[in-house]
C-alpha atoms as a PDB file:
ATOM      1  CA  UNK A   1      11.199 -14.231  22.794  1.00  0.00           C
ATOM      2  CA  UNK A   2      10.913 -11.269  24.824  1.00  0.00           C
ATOM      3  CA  UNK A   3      11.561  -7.422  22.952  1.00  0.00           C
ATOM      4  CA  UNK A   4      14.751  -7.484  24.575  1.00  0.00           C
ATOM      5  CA  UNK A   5      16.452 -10.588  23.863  1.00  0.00           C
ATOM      6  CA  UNK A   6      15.160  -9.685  20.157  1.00  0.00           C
ATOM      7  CA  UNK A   7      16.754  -6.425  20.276  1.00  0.00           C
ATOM      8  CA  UNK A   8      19.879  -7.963  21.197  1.00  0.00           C
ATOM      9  CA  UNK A   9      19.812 -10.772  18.607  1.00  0.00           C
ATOM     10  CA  UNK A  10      18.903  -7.572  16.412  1.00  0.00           C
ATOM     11  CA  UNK A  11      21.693  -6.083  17.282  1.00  0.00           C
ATOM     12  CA  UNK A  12      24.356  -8.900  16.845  1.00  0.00           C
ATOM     13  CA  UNK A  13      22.531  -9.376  13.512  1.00  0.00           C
ATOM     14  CA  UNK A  14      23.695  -6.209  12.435  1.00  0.00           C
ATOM     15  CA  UNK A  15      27.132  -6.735  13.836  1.00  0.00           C
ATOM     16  CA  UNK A  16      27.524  -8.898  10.493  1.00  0.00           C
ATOM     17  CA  UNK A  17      25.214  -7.793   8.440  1.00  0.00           C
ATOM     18  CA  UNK A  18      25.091  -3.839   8.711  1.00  0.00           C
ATOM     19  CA  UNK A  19      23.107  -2.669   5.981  1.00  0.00           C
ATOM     20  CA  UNK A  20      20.496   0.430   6.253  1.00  0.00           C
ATOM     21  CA  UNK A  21      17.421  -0.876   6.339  1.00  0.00           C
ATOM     22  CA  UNK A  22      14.170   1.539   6.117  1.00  0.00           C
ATOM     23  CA  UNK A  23      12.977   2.908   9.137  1.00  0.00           C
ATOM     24  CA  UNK A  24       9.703   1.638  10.962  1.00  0.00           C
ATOM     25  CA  UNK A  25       6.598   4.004   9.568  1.00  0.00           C
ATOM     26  CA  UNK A  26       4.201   2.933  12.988  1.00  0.00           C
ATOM     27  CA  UNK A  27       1.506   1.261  11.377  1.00  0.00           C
ATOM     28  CA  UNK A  28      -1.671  -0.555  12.428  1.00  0.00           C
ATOM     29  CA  UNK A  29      -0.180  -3.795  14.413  1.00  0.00           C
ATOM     30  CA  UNK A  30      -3.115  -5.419  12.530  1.00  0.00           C
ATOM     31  CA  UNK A  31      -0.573  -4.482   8.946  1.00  0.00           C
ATOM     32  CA  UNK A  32       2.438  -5.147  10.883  1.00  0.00           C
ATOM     33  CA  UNK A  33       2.032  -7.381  13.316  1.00  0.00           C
ATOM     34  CA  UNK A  34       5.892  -8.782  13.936  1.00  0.00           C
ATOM     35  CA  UNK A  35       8.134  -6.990  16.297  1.00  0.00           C
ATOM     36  CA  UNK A  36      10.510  -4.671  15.140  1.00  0.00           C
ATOM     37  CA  UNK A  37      13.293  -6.762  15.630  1.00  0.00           C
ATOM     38  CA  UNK A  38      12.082  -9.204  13.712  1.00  0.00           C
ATOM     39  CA  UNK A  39      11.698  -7.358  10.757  1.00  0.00           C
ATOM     40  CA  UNK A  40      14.986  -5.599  10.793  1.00  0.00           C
ATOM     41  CA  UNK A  41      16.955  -9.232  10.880  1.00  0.00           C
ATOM     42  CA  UNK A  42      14.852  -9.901   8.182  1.00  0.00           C
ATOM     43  CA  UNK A  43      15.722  -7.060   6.126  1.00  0.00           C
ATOM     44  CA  UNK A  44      19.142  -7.043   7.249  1.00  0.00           C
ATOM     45  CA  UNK A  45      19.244 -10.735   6.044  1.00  0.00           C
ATOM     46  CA  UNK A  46      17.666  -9.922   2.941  1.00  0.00           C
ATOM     47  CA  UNK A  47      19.587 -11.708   0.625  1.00  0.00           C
ATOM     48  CA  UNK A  48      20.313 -15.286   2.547  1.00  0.00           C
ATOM     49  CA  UNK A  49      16.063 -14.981   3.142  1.00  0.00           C
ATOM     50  CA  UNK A  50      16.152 -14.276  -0.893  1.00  0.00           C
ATOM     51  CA  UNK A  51      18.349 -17.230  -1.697  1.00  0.00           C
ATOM     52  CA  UNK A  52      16.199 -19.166   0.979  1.00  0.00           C
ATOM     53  CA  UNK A  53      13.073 -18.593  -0.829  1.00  0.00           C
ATOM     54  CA  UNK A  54      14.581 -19.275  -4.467  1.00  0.00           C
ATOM     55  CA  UNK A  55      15.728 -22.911  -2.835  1.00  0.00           C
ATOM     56  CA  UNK A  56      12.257 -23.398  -2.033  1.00  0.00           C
ATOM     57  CA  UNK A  57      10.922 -22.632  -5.446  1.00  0.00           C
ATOM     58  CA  UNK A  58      13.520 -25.396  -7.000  1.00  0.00           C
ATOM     59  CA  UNK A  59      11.795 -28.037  -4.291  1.00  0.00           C
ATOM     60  CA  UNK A  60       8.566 -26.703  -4.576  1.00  0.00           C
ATOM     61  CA  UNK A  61       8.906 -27.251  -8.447  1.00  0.00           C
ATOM     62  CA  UNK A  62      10.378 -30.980  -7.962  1.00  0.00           C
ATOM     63  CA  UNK A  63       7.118 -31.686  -5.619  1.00  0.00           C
ATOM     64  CA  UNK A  64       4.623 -30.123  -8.164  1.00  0.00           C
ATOM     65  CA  UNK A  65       6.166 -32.627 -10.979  1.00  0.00           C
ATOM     66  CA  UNK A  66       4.164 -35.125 -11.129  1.00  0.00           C
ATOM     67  CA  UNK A  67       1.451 -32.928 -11.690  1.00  0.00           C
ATOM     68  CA  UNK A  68       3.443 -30.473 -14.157  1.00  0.00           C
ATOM     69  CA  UNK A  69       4.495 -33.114 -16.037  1.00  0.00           C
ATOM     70  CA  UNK A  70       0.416 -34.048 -17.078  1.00  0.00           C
ATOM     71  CA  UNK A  71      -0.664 -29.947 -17.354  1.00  0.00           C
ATOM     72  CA  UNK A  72      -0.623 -28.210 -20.246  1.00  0.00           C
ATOM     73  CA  UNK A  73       2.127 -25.769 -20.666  1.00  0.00           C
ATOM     74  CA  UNK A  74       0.601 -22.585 -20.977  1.00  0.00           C
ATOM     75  CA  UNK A  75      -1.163 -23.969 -17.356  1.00  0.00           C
ATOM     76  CA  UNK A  76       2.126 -23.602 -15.609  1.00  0.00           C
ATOM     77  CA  UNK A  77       2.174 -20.509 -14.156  1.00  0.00           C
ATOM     78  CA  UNK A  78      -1.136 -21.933 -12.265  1.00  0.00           C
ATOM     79  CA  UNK A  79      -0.337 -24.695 -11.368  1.00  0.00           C
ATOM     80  CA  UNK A  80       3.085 -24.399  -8.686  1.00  0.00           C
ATOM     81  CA  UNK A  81       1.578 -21.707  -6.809  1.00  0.00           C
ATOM     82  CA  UNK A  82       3.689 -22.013  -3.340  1.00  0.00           C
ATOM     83  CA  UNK A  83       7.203 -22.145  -5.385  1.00  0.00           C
ATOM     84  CA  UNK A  84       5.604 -18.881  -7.780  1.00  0.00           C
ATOM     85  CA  UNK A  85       4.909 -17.399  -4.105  1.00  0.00           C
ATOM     86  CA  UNK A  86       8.509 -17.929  -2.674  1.00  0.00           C
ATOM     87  CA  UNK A  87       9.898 -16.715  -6.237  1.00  0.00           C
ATOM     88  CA  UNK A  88       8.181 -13.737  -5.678  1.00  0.00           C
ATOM     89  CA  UNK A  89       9.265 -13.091  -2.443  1.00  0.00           C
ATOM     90  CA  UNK A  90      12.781 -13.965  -3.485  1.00  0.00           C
ATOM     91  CA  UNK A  91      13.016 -11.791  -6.153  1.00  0.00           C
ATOM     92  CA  UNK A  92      11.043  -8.640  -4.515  1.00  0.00           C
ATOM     93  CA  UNK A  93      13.791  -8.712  -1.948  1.00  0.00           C
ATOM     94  CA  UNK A  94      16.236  -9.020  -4.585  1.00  0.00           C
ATOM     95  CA  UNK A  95      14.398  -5.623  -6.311  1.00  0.00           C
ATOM     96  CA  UNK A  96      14.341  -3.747  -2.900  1.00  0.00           C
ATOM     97  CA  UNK A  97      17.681  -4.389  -2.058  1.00  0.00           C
ATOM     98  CA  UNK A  98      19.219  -3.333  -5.664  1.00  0.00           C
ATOM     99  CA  UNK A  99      17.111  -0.425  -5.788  1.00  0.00           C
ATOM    100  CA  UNK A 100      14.623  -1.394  -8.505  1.00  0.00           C
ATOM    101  CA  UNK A 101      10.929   0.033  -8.621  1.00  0.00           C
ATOM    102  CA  UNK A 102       8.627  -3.313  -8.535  1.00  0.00           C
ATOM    103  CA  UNK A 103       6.005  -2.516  -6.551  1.00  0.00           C
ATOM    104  CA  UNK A 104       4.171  -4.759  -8.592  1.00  0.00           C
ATOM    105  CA  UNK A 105       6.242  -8.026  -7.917  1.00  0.00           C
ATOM    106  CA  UNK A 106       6.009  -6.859  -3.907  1.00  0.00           C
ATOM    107  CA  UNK A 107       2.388  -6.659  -4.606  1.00  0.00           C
ATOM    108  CA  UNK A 108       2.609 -10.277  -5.991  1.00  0.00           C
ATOM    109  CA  UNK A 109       5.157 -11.533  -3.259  1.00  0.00           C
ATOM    110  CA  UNK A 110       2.847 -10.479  -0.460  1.00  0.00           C
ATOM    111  CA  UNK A 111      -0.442 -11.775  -1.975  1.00  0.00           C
ATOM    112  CA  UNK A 112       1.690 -15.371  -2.869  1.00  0.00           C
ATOM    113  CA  UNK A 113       3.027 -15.851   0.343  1.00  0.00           C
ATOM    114  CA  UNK A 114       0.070 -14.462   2.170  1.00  0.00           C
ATOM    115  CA  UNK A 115      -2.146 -16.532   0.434  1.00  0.00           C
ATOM    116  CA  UNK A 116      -0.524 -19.989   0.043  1.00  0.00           C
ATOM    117  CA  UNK A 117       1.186 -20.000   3.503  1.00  0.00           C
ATOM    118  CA  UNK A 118      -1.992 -19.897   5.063  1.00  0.00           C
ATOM    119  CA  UNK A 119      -4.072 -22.235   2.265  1.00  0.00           C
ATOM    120  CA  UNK A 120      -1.558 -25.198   2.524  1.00  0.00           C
ATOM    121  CA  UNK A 121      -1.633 -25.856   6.434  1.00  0.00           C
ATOM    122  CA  UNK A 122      -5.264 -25.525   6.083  1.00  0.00           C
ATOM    123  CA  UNK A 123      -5.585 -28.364   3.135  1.00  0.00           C
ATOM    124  CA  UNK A 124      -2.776 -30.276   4.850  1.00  0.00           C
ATOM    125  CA  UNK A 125      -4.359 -30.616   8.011  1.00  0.00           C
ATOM    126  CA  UNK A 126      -8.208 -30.311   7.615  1.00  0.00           C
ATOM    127  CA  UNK A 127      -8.133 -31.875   4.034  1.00  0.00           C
ATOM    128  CA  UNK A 128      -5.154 -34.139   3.552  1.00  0.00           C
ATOM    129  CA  UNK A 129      -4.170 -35.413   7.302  1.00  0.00           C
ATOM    130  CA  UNK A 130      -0.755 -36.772   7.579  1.00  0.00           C
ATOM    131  CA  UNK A 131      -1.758 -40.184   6.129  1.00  0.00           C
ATOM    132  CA  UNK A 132       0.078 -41.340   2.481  1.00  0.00           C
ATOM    133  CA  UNK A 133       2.957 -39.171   2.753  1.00  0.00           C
ATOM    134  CA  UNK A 134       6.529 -38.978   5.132  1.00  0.00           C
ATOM    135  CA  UNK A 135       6.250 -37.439   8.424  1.00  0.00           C
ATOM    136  CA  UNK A 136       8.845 -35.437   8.096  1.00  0.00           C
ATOM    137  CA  UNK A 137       7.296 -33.741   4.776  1.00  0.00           C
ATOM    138  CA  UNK A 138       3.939 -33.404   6.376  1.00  0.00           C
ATOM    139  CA  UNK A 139       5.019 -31.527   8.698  1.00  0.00           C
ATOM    140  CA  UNK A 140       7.776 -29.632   6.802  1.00  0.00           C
ATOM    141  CA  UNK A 141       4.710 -28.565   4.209  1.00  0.00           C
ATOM    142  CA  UNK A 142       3.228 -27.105   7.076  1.00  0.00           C
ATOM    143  CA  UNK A 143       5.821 -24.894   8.705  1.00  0.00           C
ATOM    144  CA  UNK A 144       7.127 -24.093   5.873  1.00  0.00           C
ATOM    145  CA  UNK A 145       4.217 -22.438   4.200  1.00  0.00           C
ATOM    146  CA  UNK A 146       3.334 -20.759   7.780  1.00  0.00           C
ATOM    147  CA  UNK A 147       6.692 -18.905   7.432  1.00  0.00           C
ATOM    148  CA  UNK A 148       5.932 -18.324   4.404  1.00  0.00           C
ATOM    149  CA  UNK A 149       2.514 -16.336   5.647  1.00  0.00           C
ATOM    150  CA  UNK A 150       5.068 -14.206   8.093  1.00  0.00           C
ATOM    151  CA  UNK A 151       8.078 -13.361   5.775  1.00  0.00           C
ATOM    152  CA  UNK A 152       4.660 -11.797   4.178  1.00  0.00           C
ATOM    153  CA  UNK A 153       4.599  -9.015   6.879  1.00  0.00           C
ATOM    154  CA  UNK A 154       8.428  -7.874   6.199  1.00  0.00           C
ATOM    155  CA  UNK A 155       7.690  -6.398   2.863  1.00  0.00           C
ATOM    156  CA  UNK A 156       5.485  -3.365   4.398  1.00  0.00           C
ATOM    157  CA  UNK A 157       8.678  -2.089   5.383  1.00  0.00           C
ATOM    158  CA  UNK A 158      10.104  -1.297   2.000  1.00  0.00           C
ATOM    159  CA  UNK A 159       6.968  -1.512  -0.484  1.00  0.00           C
ATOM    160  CA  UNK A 160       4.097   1.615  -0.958  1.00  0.00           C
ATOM    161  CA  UNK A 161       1.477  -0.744  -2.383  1.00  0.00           C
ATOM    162  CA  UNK A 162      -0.001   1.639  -4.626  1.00  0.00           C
ATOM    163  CA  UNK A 163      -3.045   0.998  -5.727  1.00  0.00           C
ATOM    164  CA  UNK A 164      -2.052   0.272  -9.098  1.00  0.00           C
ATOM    165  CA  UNK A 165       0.392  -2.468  -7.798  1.00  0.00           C
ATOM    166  CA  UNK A 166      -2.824  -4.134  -5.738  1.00  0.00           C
ATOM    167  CA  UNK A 167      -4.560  -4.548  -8.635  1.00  0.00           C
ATOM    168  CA  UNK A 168      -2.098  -6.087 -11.249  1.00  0.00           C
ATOM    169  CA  UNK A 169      -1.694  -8.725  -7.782  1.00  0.00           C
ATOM    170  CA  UNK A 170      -5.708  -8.763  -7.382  1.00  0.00           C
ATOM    171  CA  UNK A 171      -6.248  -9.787 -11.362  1.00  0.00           C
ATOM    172  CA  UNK A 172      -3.412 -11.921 -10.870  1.00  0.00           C
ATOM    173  CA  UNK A 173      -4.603 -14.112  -7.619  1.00  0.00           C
ATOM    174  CA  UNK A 174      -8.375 -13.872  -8.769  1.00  0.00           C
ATOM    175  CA  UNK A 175      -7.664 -15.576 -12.194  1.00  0.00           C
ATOM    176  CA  UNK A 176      -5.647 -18.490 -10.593  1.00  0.00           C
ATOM    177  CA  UNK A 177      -8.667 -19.074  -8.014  1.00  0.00           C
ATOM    178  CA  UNK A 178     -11.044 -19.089 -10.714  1.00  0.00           C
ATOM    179  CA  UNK A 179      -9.151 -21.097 -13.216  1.00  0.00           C
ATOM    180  CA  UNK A 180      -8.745 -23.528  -9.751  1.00  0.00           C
ATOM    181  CA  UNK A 181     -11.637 -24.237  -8.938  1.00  0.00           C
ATOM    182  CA  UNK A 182     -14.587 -22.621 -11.048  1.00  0.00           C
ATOM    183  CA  UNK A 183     -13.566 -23.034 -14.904  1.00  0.00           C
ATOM    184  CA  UNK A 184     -12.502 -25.620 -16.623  1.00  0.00           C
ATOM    185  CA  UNK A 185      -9.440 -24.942 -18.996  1.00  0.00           C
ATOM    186  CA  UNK A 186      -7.348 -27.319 -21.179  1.00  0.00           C
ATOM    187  CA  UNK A 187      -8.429 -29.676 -19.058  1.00  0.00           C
ATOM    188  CA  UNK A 188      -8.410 -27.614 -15.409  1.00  0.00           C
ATOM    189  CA  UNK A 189      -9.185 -27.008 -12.742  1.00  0.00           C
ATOM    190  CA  UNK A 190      -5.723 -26.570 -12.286  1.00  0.00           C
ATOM    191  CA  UNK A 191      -5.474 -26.425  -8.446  1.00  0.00           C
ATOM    192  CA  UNK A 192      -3.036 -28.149  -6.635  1.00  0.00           C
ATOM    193  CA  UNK A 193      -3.913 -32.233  -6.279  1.00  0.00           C
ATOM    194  CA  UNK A 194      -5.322 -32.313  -3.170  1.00  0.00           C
ATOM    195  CA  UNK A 195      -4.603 -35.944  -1.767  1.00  0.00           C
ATOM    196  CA  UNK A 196      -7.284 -36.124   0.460  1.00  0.00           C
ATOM    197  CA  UNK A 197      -9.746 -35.870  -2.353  1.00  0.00           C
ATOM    198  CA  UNK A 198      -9.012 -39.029  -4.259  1.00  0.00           C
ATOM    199  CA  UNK A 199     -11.640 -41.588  -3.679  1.00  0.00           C
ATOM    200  CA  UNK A 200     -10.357 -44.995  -5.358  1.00  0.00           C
ATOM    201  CA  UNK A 201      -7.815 -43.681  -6.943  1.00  0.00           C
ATOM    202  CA  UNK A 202      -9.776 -41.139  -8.426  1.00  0.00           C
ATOM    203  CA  UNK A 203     -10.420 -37.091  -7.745  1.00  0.00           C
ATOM    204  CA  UNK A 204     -13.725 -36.376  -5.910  1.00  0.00           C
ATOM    205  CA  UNK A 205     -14.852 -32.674  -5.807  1.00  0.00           C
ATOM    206  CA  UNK A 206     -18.061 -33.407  -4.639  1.00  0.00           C
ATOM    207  CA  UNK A 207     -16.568 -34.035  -1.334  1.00  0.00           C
ATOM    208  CA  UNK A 208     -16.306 -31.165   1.644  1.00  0.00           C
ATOM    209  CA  UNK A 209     -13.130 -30.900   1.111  1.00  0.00           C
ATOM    210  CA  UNK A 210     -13.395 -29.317  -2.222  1.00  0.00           C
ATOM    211  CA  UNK A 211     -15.693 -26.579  -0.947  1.00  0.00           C
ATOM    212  CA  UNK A 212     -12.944 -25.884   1.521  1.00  0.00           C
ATOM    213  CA  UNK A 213      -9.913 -25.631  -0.294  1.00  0.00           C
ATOM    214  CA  UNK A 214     -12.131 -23.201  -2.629  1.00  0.00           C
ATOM    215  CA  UNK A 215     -12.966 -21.382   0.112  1.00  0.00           C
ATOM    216  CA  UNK A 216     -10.231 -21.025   1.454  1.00  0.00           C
ATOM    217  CA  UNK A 217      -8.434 -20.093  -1.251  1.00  0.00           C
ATOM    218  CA  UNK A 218     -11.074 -17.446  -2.248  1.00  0.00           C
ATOM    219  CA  UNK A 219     -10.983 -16.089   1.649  1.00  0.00           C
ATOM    220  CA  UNK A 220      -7.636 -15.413   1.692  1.00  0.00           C
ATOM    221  CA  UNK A 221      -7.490 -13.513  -1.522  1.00  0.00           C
ATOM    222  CA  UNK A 222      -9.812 -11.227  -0.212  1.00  0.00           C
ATOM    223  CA  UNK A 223      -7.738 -11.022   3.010  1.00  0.00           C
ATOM    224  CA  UNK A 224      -4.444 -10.238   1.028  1.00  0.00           C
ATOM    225  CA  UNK A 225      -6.411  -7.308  -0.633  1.00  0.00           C
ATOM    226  CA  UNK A 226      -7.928  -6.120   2.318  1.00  0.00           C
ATOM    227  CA  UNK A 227      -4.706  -5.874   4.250  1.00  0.00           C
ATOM    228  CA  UNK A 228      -2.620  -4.235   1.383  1.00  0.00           C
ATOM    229  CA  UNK A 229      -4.884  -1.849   0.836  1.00  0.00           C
ATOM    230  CA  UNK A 230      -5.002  -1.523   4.467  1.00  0.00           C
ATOM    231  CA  UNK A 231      -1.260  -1.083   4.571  1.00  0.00           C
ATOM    232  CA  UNK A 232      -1.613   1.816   1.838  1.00  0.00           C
ATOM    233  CA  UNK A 233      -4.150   4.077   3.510  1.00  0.00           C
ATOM    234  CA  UNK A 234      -1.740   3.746   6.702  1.00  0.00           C
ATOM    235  CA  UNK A 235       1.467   4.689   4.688  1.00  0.00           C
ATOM    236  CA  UNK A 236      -0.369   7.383   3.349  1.00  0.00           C
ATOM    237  CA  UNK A 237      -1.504   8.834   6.610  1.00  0.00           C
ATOM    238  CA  UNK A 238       2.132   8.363   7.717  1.00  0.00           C
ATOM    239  CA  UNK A 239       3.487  10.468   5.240  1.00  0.00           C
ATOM    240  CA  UNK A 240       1.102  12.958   5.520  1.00  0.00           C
ATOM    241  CA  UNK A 241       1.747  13.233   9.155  1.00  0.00           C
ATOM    242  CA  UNK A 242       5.634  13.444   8.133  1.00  0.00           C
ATOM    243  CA  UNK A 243       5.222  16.162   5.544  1.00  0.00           C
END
């Protein structure tokens, strides 16, 4: 879509949706990389995208049952981690919009998203293949999760990511990868069943594909770090430049 077509969709977004939205700070496209326009219908839509994200944590919970159902409680909040991601983003729009301080859950709602819309089409397509499950899920898993990865780059626009805030989501993210796929706990690793693993009906992690989930997973942790404190220095250096 060219800049202006999205400036006009922009604009007959805010026909029915005008709410202020914060004001672009001109950071680093490699912190911000969607248009302007896109980010404003996204903010300006903040609550339908909220409501849209919640919805996916109610599927994403019904998909993760038959693994839920065999994990230990107390395992739970490791276990689901795309419908914790789109809870997070849910409710850290929620926060913004009502005017609550969370940096933290923004923190959280980038790293989630972030980190799980790019792991899943990774797994799905180098690791699981569309084999054993409906076409139209396979695919939905995967476009799904990469919007998932770009609603990701909206939150900039309204969060500081202090420091502080970066490392509650750091701890956070670096616990579930370990408890994934380095120690086993009540019976872990507690990463998500990976159906491209199972050999005879039963789970393999000597295989590749193990390595690469981990990987993965581990990669993009450090990405989400990188590129939130990343965003930070360049919020900084736009205020100072303001003052």
């Amino acid at each position: 879509m060219s800049v202006g077509v999205g400036r006009r969709f922009d604009a007959f977004v805010a026909r029915y949706f005008d709410r202020s939205i914060p004001e672009p700070r001109g950071l680093p496209r490699y912190v911000a990389p969607l248009p302007e326009w896109m980010e404003n219908i996204a903010l300006r839509l903040a609550w339908p995208i909220a409501l849209i994200n919640v919805a996916g944590t109610a599927f994403g919970f019904w998909y993760y049952w038959p693994q839920l159902s065999e994990t230990p409680l107390v395992m739970w909040p490791i276990v689901p981690v795309s419908p914790l991601a789109t809870l997070y983003m849910g409710l850290s729009l929620a926060a913004w919009r009502l005017d609550f301080d969370a940096e933290w859950l923004h923190a959280l709602a980038f790293f989630g998203c972030l980190k799980y819309g790019l792991w899943t089409p990774v797994v799905q397509v180098f690791i699981n293949g569309p084999g054993g499950i409906e076409p139209w899920l396979y695919q939905f898993l995967i476009w799904s999760h990469l919007a998932m990865a770009v609603q990701a780059f909206v939150i900039h626009r309204y969060a500081n990511f202090p420091v502080w805030a970066v490392s509650i989501a750091t701890g956070w993210f670096v616990l579930n990868d370990v408890l994934d796929y380095f120690v086993s706990v009540l019976g872990g690793p507690h990463h998500t069943w990976i159906r491209g693993l199972y050999v005879g009906g039963e789970f393999d992690r000597t295989l590749p594909g193990f390595d690469l989930a981990a990987g993965t997973a581990t990669t993009t942790t450090v990405l989400a770090v990188f590129l939130t404190l990343a965003t930070r220095i360049a919020i900084v250096r736009y205020q100072q430049i303001r003052a």
